[in-house]
Each structure stands twice: as structure tokens, then as C-alpha cells.
PDB file of N, CA and C in Angstrom:
ATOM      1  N   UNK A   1       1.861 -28.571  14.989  1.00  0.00           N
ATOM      2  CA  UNK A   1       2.367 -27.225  14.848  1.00  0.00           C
ATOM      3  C   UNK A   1       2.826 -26.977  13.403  1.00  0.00           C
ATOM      4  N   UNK A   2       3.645 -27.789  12.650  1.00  0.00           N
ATOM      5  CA  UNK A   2       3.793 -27.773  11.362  1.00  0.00           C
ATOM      6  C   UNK A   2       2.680 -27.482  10.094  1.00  0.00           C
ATOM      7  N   UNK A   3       1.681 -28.483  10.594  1.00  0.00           N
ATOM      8  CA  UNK A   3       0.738 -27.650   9.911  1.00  0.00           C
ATOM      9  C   UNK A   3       0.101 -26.400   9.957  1.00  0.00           C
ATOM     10  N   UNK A   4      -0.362 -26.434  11.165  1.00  0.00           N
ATOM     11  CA  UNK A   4      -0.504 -24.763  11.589  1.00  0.00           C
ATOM     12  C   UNK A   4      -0.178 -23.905  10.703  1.00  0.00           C
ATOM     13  N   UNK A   5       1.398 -23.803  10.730  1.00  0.00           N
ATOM     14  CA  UNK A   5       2.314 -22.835  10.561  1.00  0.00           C
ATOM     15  C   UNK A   5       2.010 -23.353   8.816  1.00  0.00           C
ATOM     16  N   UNK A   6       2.345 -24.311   7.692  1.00  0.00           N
ATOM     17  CA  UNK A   6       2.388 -24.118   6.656  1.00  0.00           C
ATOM     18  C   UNK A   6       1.101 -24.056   5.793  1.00  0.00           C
ATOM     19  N   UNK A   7       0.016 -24.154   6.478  1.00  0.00           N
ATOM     20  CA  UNK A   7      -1.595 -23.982   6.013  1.00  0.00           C
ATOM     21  C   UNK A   7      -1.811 -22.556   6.034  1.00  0.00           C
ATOM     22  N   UNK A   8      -0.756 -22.060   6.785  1.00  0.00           N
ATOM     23  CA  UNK A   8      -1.315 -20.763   6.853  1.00  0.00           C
ATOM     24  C   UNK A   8      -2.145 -19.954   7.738  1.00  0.00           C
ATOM     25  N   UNK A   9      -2.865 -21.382   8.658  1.00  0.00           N
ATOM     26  CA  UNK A   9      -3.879 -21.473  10.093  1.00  0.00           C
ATOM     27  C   UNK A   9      -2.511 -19.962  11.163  1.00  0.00           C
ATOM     28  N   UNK A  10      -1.840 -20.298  11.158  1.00  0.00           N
ATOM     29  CA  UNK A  10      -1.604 -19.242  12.354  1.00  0.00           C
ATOM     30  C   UNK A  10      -1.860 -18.102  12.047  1.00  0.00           C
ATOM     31  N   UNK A  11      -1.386 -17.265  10.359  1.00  0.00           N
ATOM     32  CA  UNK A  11      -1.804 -16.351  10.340  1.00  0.00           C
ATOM     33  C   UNK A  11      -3.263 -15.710  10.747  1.00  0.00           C
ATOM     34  N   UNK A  12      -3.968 -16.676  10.217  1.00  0.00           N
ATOM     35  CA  UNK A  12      -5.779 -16.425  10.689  1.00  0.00           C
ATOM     36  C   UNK A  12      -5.980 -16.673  11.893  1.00  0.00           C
ATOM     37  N   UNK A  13      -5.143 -17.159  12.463  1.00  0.00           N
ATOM     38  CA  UNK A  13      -5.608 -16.979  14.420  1.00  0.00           C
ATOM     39  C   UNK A  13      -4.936 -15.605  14.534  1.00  0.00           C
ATOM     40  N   UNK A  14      -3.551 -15.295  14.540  1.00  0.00           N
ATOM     41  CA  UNK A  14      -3.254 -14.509  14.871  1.00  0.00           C
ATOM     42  C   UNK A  14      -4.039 -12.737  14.203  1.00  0.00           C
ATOM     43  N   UNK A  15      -4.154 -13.362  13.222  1.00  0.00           N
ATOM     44  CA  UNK A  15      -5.060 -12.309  12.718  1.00  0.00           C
ATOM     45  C   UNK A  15      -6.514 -11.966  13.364  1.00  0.00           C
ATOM     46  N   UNK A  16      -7.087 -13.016  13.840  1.00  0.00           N
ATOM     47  CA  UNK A  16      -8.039 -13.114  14.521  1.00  0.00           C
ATOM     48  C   UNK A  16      -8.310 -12.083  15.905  1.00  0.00           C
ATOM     49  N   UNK A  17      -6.848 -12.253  16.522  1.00  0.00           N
ATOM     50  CA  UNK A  17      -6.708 -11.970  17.842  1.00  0.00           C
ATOM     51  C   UNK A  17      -6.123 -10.120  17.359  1.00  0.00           C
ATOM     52  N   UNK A  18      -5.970  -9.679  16.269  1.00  0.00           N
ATOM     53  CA  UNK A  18      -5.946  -8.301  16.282  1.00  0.00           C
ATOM     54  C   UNK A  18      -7.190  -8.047  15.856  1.00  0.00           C
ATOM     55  N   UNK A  19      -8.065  -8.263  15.488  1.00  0.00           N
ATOM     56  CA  UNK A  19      -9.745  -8.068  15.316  1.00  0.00           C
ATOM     57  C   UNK A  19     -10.242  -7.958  16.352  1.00  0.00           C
ATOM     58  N   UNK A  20      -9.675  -8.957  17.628  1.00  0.00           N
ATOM     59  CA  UNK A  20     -10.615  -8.892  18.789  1.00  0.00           C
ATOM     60  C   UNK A  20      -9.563  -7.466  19.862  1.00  0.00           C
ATOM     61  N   UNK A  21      -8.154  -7.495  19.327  1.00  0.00           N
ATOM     62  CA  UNK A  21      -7.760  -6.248  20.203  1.00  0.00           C
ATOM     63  C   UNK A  21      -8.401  -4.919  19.851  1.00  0.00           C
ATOM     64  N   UNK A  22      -8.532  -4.857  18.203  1.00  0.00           N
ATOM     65  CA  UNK A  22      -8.933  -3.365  17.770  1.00  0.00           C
ATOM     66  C   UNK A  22     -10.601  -3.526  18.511  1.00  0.00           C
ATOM     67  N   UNK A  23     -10.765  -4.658  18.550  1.00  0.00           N
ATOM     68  CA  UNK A  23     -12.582  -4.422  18.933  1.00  0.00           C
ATOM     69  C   UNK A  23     -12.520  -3.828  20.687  1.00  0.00           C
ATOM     70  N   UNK A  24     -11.654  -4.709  21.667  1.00  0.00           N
ATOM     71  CA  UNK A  24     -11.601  -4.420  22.494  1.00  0.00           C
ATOM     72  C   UNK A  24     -11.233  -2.855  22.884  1.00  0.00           C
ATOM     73  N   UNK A  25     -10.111  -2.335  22.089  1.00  0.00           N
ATOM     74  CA  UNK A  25      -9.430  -1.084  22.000  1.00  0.00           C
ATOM     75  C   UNK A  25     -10.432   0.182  22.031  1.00  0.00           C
ATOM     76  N   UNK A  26     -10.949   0.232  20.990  1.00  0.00           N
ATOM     77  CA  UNK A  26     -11.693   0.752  20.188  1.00  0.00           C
ATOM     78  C   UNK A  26     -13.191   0.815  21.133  1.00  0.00           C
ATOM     79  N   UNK A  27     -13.903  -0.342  21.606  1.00  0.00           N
ATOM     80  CA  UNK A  27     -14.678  -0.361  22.490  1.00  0.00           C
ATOM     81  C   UNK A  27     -14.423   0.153  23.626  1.00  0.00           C
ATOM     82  N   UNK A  28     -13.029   0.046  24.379  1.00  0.00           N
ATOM     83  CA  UNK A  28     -12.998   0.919  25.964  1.00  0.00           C
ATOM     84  C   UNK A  28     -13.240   2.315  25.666  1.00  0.00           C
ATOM     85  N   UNK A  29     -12.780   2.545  24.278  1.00  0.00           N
ATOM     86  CA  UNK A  29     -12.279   4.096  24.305  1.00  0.00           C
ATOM     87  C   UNK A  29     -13.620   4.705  24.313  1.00  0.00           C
ATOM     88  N   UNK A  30     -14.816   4.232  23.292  1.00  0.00           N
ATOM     89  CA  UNK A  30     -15.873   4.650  23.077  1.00  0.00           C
ATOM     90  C   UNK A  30     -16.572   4.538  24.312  1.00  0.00           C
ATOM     91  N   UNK A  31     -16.531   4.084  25.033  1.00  0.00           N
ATOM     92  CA  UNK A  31     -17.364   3.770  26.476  1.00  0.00           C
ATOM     93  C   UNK A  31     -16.807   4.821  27.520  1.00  0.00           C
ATOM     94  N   UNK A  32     -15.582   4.738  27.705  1.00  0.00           N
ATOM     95  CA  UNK A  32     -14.680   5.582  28.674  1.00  0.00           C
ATOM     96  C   UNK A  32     -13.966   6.723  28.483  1.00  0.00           C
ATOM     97  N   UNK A  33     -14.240   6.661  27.155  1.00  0.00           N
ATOM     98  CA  UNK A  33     -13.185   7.912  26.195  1.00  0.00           C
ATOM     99  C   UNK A  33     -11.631   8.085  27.002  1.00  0.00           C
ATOM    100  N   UNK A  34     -11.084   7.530  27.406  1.00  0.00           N
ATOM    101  CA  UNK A  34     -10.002   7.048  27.486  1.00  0.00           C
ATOM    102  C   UNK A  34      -9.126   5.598  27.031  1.00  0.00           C
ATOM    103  N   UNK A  35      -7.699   5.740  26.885  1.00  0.00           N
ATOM    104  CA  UNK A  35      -6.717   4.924  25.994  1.00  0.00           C
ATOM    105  C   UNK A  35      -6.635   5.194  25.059  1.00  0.00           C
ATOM    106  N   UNK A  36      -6.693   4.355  23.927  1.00  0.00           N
ATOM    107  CA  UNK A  36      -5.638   4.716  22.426  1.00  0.00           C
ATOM    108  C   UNK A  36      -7.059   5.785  21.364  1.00  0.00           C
ATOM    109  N   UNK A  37      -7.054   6.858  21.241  1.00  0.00           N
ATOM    110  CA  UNK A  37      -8.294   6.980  20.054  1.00  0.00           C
ATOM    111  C   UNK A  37      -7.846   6.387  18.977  1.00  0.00           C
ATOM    112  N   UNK A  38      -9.156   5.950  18.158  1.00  0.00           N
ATOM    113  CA  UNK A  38      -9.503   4.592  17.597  1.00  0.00           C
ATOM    114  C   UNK A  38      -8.256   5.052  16.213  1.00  0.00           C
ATOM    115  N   UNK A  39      -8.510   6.854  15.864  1.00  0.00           N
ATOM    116  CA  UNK A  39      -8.207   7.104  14.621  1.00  0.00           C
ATOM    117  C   UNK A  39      -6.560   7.354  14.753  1.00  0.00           C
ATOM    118  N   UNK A  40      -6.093   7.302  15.645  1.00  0.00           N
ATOM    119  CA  UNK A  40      -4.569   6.648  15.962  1.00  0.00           C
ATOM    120  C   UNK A  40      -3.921   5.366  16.576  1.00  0.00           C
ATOM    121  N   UNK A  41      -5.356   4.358  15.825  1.00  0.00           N
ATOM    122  CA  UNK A  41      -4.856   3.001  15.760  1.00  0.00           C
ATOM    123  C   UNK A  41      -5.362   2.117  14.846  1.00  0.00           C
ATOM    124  N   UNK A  42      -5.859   2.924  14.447  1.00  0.00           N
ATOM    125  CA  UNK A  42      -6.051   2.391  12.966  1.00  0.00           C
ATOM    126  C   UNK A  42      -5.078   1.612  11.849  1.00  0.00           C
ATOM    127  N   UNK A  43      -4.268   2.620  11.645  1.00  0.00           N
ATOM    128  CA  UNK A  43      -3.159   2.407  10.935  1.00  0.00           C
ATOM    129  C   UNK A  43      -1.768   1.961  11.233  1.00  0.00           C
ATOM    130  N   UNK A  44      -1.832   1.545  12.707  1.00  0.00           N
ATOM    131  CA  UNK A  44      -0.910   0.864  13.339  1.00  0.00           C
ATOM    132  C   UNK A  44      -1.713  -0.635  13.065  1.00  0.00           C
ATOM    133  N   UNK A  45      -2.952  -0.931  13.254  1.00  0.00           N
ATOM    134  CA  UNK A  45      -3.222  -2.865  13.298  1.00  0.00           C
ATOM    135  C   UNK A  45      -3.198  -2.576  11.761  1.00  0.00           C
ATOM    136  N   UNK A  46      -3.430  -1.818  11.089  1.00  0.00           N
ATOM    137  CA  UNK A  46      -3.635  -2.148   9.623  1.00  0.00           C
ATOM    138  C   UNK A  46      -2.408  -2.458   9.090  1.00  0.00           C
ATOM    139  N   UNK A  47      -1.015  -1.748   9.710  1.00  0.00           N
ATOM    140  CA  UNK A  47       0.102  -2.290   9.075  1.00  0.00           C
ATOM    141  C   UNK A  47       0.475  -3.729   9.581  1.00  0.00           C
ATOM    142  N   UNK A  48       0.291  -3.977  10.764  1.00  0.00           N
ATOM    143  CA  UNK A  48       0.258  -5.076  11.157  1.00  0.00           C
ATOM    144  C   UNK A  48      -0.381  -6.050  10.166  1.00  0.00           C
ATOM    145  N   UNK A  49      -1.879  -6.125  10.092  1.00  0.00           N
ATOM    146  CA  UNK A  49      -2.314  -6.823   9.523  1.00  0.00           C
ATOM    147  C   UNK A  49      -1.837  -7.574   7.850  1.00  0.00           C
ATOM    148  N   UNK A  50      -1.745  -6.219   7.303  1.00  0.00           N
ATOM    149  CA  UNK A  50      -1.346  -6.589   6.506  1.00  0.00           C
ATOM    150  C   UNK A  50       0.149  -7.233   6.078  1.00  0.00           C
ATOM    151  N   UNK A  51       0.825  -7.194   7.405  1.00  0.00           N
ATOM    152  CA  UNK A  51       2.234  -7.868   7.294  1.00  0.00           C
ATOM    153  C   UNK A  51       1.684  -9.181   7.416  1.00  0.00           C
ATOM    154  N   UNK A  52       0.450  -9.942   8.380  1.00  0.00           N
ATOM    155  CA  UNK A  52       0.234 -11.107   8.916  1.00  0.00           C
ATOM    156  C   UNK A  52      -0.960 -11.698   7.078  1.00  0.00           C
ATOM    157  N   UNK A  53      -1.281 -10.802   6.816  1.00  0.00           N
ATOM    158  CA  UNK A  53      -1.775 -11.268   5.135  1.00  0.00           C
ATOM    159  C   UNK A  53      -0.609 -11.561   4.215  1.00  0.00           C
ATOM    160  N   UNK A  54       0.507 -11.134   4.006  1.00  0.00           N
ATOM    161  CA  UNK A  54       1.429 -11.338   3.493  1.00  0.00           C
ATOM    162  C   UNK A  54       2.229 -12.650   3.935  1.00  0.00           C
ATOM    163  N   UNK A  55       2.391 -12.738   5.281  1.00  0.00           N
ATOM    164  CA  UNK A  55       2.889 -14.181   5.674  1.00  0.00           C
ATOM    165  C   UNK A  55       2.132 -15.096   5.575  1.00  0.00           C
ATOM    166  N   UNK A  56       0.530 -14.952   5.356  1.00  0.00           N
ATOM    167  CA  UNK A  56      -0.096 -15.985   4.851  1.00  0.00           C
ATOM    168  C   UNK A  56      -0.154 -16.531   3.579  1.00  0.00           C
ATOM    169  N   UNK A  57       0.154 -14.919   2.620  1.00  0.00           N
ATOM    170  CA  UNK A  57       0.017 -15.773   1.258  1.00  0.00           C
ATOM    171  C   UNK A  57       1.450 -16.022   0.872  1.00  0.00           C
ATOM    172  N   UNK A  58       2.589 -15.760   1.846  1.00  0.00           N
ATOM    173  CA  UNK A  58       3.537 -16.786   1.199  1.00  0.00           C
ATOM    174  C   UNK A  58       3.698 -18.357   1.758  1.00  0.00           C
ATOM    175  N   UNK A  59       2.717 -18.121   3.204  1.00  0.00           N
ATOM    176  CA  UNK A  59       3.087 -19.554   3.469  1.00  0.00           C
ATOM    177  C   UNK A  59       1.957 -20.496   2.480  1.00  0.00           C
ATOM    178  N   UNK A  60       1.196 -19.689   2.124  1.00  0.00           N
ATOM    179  CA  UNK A  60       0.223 -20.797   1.167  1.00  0.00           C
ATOM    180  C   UNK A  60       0.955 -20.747   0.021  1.00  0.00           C
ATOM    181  N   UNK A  61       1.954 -20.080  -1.037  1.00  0.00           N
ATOM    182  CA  UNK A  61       2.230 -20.236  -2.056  1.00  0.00           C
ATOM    183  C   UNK A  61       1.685 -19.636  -2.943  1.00  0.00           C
ATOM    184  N   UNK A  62       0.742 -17.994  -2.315  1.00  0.00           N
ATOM    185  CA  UNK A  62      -0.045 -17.582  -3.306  1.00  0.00           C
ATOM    186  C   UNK A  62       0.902 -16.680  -4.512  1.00  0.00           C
ATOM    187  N   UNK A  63       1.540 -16.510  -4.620  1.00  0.00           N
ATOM    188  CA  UNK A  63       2.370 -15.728  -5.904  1.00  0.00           C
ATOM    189  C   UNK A  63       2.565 -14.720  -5.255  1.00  0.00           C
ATOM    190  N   UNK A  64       4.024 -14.007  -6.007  1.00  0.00           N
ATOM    191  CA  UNK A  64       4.873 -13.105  -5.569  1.00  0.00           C
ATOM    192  C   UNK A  64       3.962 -12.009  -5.686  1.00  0.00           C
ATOM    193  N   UNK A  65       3.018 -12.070  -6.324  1.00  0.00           N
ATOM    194  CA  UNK A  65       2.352 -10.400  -6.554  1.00  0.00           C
ATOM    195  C   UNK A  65       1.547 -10.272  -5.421  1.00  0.00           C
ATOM    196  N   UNK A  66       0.680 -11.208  -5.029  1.00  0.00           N
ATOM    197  CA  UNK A  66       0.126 -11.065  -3.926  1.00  0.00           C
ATOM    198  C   UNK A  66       1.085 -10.777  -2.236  1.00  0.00           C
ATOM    199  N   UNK A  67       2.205 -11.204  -2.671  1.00  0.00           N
ATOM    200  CA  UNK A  67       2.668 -11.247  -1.250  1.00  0.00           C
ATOM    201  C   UNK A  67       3.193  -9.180  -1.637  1.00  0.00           C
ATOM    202  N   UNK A  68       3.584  -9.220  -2.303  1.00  0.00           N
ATOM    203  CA  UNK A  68       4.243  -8.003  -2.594  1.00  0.00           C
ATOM    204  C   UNK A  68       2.938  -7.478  -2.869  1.00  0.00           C
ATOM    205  N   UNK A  69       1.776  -7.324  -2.794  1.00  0.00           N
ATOM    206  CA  UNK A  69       0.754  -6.237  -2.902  1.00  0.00           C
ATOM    207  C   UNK A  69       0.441  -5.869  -1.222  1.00  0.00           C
ATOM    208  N   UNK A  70       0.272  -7.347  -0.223  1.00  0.00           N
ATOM    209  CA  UNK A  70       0.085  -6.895   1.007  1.00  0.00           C
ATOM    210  C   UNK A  70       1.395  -6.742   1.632  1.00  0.00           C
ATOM    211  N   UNK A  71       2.854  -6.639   1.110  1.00  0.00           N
ATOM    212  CA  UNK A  71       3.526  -6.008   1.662  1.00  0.00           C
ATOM    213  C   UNK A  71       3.392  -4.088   1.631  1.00  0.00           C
ATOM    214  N   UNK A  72       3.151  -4.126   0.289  1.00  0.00           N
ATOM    215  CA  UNK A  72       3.412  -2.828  -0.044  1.00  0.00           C
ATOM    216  C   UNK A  72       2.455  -1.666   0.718  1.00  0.00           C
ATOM    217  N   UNK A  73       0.709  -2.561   1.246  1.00  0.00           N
ATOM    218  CA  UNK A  73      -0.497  -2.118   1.884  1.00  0.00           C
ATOM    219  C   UNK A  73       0.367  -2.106   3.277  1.00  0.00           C
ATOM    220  N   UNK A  74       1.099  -3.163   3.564  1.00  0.00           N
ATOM    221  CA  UNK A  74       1.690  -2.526   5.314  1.00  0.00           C
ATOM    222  C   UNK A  74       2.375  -1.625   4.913  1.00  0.00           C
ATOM    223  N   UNK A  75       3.876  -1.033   4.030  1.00  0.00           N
ATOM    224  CA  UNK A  75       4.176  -0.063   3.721  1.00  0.00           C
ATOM    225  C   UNK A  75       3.305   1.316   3.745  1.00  0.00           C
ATOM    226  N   UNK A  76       2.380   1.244   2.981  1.00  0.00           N
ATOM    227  CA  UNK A  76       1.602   2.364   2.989  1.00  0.00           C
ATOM    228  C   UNK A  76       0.817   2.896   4.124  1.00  0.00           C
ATOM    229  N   UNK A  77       0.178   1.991   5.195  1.00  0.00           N
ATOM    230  CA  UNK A  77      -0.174   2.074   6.264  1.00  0.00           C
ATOM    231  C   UNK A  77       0.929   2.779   7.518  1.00  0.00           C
ATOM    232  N   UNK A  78       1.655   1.587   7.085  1.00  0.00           N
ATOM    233  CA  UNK A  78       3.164   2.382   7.929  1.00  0.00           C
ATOM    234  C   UNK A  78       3.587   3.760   7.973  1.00  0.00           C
ATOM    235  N   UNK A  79       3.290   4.411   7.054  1.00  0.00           N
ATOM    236  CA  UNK A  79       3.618   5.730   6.437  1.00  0.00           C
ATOM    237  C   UNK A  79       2.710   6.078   6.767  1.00  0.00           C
ATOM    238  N   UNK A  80       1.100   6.198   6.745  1.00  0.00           N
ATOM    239  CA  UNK A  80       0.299   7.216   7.421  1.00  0.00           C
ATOM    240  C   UNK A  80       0.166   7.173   8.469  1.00  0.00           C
ATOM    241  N   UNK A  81       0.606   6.120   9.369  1.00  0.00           N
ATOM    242  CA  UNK A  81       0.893   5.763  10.985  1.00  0.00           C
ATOM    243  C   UNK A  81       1.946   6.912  11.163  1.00  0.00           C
ATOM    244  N   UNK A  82       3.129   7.195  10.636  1.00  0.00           N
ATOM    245  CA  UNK A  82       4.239   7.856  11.114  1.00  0.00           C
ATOM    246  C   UNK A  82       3.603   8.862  10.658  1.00  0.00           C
ATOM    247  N   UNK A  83       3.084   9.614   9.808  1.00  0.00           N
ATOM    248  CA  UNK A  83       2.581  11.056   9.196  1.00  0.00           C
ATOM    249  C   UNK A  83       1.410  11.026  10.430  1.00  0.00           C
ATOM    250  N   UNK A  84       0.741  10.565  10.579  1.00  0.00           N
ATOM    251  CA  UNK A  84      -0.584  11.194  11.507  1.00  0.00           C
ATOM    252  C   UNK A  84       0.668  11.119  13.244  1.00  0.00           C
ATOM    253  N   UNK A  85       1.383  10.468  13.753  1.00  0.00           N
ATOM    254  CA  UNK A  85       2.366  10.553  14.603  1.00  0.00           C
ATOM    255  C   UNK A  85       3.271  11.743  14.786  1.00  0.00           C
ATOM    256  N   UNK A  86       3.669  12.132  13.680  1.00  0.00           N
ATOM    257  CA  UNK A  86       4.876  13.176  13.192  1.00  0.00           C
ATOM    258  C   UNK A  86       4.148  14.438  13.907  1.00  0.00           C
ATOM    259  N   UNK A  87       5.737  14.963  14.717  1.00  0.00           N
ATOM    260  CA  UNK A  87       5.227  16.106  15.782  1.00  0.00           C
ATOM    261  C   UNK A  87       6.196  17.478  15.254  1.00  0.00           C
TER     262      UNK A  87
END
């Protein structure tokens, strides 16, 4: 588990497993046209994601700029999640 966690391996599973939700997501809707539409979930896994890119490049040690560039990409995501939300 230690390694896992300081290689950085969990982020890329876990990252993995929001690739296969947006695929799954995204696929019912197009088939059934019901559940989440795709273009109001977009920017909900994208902030996600990019929080789970950021915990990867600090658990690898990639430099502060990188962690603070995919923080700032969930920030920005975050914000068009709440603007396309905003009633």
C-alpha cells in the first residue's frame, strides 16, 4: 500500500475509474437520454480530475508549479461547474 500511495499508482487507478464513470455516464445518457447530460458533467469529473493530477504530481515530487498549475485547472473547472449550475 505504501508504494501505491507514494509512486503515485493510486492516483492513476483512481483516475482510471473516473474515465470509466464519465464513459459509463455519458454512455447511459446517450442510449436512454436519461441521468446526468454529459455537458453538466463535464466540469464536475474535470475538477475532480484535476485535483487527482495534482495529488499525483505532489506525491511524485514533480515541482510546485506543476502541482499549482493542476490545482489552479480544478479551480477553474470548479467555477464553470458552479456558473453553468447557477439558477
Amino acid at each position: 500500500m505504501e508504494t501505491l500511495i507514494t509512486s503515485g499508482r493510486i492516483a492513476d487507478l483512481i483516475l482510471g475509474l473516473v474515465v470509466l464513470e464519465a464513459t459509463v455516464l455519458i454512455g447511459y445518457w446517450y442510449r436512454s437520454r436519461r441521468g446526468i447530460v454529459p455537458a453538466e458533467l463535464i466540469f464536475n469529473l474535470a475538477s475532480g480530475a484535476s485535483l487527482l493530477l495534482a495529488l499525483r504530481a505532489a506525491l511524485t515530487q514533480s515541482g510546485w508549479r506543476t502541482v499549482a498549475t493542476f490545482l489552479a485547472a480544478a479551480g477553474l473547472a470548479h467555477a464553470c461547474d458552479l456558473y453553468r449550475r447557477w439558477r
